[in-house]
C-alpha atoms as a PDB file:
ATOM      1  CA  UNK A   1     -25.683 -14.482  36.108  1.00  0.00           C
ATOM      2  CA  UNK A   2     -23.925 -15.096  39.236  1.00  0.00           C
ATOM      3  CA  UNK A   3     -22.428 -12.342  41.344  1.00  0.00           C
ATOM      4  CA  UNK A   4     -19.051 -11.229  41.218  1.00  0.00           C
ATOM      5  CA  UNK A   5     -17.473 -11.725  44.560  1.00  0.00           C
ATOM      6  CA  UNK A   6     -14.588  -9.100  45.438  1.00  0.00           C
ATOM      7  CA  UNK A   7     -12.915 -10.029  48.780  1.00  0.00           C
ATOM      8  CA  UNK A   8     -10.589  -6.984  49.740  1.00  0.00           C
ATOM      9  CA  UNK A   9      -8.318  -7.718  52.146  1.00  0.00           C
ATOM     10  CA  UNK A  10      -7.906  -5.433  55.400  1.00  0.00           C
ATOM     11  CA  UNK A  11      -5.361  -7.596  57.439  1.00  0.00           C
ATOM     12  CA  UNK A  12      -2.427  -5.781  58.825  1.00  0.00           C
ATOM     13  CA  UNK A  13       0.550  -6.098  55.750  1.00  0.00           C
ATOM     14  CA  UNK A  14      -2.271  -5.455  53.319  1.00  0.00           C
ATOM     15  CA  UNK A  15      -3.579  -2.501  55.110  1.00  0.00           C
ATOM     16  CA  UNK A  16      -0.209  -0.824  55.939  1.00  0.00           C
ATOM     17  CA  UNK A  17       0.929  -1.546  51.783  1.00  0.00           C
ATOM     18  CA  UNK A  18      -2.223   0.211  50.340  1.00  0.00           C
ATOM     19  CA  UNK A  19      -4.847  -1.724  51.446  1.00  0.00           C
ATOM     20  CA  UNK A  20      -6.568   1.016  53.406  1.00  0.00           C
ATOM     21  CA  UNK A  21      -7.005   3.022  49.640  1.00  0.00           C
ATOM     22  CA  UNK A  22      -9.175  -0.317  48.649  1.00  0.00           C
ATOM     23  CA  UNK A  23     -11.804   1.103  50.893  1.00  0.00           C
ATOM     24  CA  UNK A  24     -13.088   3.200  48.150  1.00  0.00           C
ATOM     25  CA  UNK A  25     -14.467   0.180  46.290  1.00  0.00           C
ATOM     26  CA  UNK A  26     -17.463   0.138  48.643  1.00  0.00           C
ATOM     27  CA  UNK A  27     -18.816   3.384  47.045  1.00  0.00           C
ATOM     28  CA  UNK A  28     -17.459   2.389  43.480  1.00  0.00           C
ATOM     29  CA  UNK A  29     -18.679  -0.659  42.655  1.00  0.00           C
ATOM     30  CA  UNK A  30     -22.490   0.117  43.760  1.00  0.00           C
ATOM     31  CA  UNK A  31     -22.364   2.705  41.256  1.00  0.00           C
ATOM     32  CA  UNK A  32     -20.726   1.196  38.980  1.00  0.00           C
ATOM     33  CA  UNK A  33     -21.851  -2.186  38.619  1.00  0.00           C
ATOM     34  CA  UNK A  34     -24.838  -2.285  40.907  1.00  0.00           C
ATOM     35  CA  UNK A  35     -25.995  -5.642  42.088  1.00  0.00           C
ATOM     36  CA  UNK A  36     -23.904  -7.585  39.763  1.00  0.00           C
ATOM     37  CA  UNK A  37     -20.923  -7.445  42.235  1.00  0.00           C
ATOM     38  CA  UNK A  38     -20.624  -7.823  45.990  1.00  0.00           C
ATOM     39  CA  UNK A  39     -17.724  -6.529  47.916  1.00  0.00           C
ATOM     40  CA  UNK A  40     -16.724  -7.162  51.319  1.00  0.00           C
ATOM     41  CA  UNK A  41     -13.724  -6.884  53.258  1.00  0.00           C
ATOM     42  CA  UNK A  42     -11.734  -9.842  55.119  1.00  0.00           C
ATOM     43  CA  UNK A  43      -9.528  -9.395  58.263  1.00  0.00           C
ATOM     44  CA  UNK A  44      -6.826 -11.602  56.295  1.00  0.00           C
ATOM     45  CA  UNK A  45      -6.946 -13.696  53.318  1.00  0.00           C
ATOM     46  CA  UNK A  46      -3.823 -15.232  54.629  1.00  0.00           C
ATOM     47  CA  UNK A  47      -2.281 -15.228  50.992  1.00  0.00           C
ATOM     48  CA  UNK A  48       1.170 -13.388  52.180  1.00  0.00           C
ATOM     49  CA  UNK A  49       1.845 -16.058  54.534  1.00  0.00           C
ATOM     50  CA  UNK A  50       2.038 -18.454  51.536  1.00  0.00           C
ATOM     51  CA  UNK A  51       5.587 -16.679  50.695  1.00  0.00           C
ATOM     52  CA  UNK A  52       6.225 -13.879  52.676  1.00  0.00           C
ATOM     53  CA  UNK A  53       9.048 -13.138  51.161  1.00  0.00           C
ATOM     54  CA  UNK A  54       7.796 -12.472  48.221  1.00  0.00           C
ATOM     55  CA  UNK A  55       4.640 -10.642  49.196  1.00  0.00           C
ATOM     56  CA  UNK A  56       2.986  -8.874  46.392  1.00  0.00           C
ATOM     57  CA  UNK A  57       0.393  -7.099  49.315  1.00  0.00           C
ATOM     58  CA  UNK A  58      -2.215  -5.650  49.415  1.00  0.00           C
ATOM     59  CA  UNK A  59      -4.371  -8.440  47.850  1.00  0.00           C
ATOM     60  CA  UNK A  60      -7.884  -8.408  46.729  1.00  0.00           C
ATOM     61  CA  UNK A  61      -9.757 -11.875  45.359  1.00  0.00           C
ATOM     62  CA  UNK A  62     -12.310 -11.480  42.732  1.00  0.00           C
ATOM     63  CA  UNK A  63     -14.037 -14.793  42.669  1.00  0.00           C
ATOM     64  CA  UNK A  64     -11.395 -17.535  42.170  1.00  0.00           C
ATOM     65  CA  UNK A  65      -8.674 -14.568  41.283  1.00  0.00           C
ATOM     66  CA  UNK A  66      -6.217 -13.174  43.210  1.00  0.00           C
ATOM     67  CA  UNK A  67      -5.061  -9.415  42.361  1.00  0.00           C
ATOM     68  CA  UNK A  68      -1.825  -8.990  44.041  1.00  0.00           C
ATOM     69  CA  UNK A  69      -0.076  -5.619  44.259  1.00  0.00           C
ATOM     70  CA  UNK A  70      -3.720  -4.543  44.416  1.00  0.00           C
ATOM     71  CA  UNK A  71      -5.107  -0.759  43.378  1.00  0.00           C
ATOM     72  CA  UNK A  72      -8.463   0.523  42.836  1.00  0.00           C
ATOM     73  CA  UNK A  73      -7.995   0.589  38.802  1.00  0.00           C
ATOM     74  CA  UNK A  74      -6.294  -3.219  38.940  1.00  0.00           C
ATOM     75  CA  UNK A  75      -9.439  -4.319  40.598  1.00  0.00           C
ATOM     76  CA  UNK A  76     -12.208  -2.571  38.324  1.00  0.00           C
ATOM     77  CA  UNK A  77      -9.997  -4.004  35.364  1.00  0.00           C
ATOM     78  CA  UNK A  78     -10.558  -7.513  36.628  1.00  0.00           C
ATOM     79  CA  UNK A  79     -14.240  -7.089  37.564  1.00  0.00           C
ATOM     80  CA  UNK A  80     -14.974  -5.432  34.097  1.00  0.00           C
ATOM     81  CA  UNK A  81     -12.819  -8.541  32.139  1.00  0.00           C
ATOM     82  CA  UNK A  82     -15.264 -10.886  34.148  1.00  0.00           C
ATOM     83  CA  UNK A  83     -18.743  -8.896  33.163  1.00  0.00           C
ATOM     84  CA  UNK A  84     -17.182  -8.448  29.845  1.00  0.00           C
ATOM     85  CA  UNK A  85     -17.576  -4.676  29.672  1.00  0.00           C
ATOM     86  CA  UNK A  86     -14.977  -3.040  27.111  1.00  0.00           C
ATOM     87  CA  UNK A  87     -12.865  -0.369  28.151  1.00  0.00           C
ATOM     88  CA  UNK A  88     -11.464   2.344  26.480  1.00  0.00           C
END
């Protein structure tokens, strides 16, 4: 199985709306998922510039997926939909 990419995104809009709470996912997923998923962070994914006025920020890509209005439990659900791991 190929690894589940999660691309957080640490550029400045992100950051300031919540992206700095993101950070946590670096000592999450490890535990959580081990080596299935890789996380790493990106200065900007340059997705609010697409339609800044409606930004949805922070932003986080998993794969091919973009989680706007991103949050720690948004992102896990994503990740856990892709490795098909029920949730209660």
């Amino acid at each position: 199985m190929k690894k589940i990419e999660v691309k957080v995104c640490l550029g400045t809009t992100c950051f300031v709306m919540g992206g700095s709470n993101l950070q946590e996912l670096n000592d999450i997923i490890p535990k959580k998922y081990g080596d299935k998923v890789e996380v790493s962070a990106s200065n900007c994914l340059g997705l609010c510039s697409i339609n800044w006025e409606y930004s949805k920020a922070p932003y986080v890509k998993v794969d091919d997926e973009v989680v706007n209005e991103a949050t720690v439990e948004k992102v896990l659900e994503v990740i856990d939909r892709k490795l098909n791991i029920k949730t209660l």
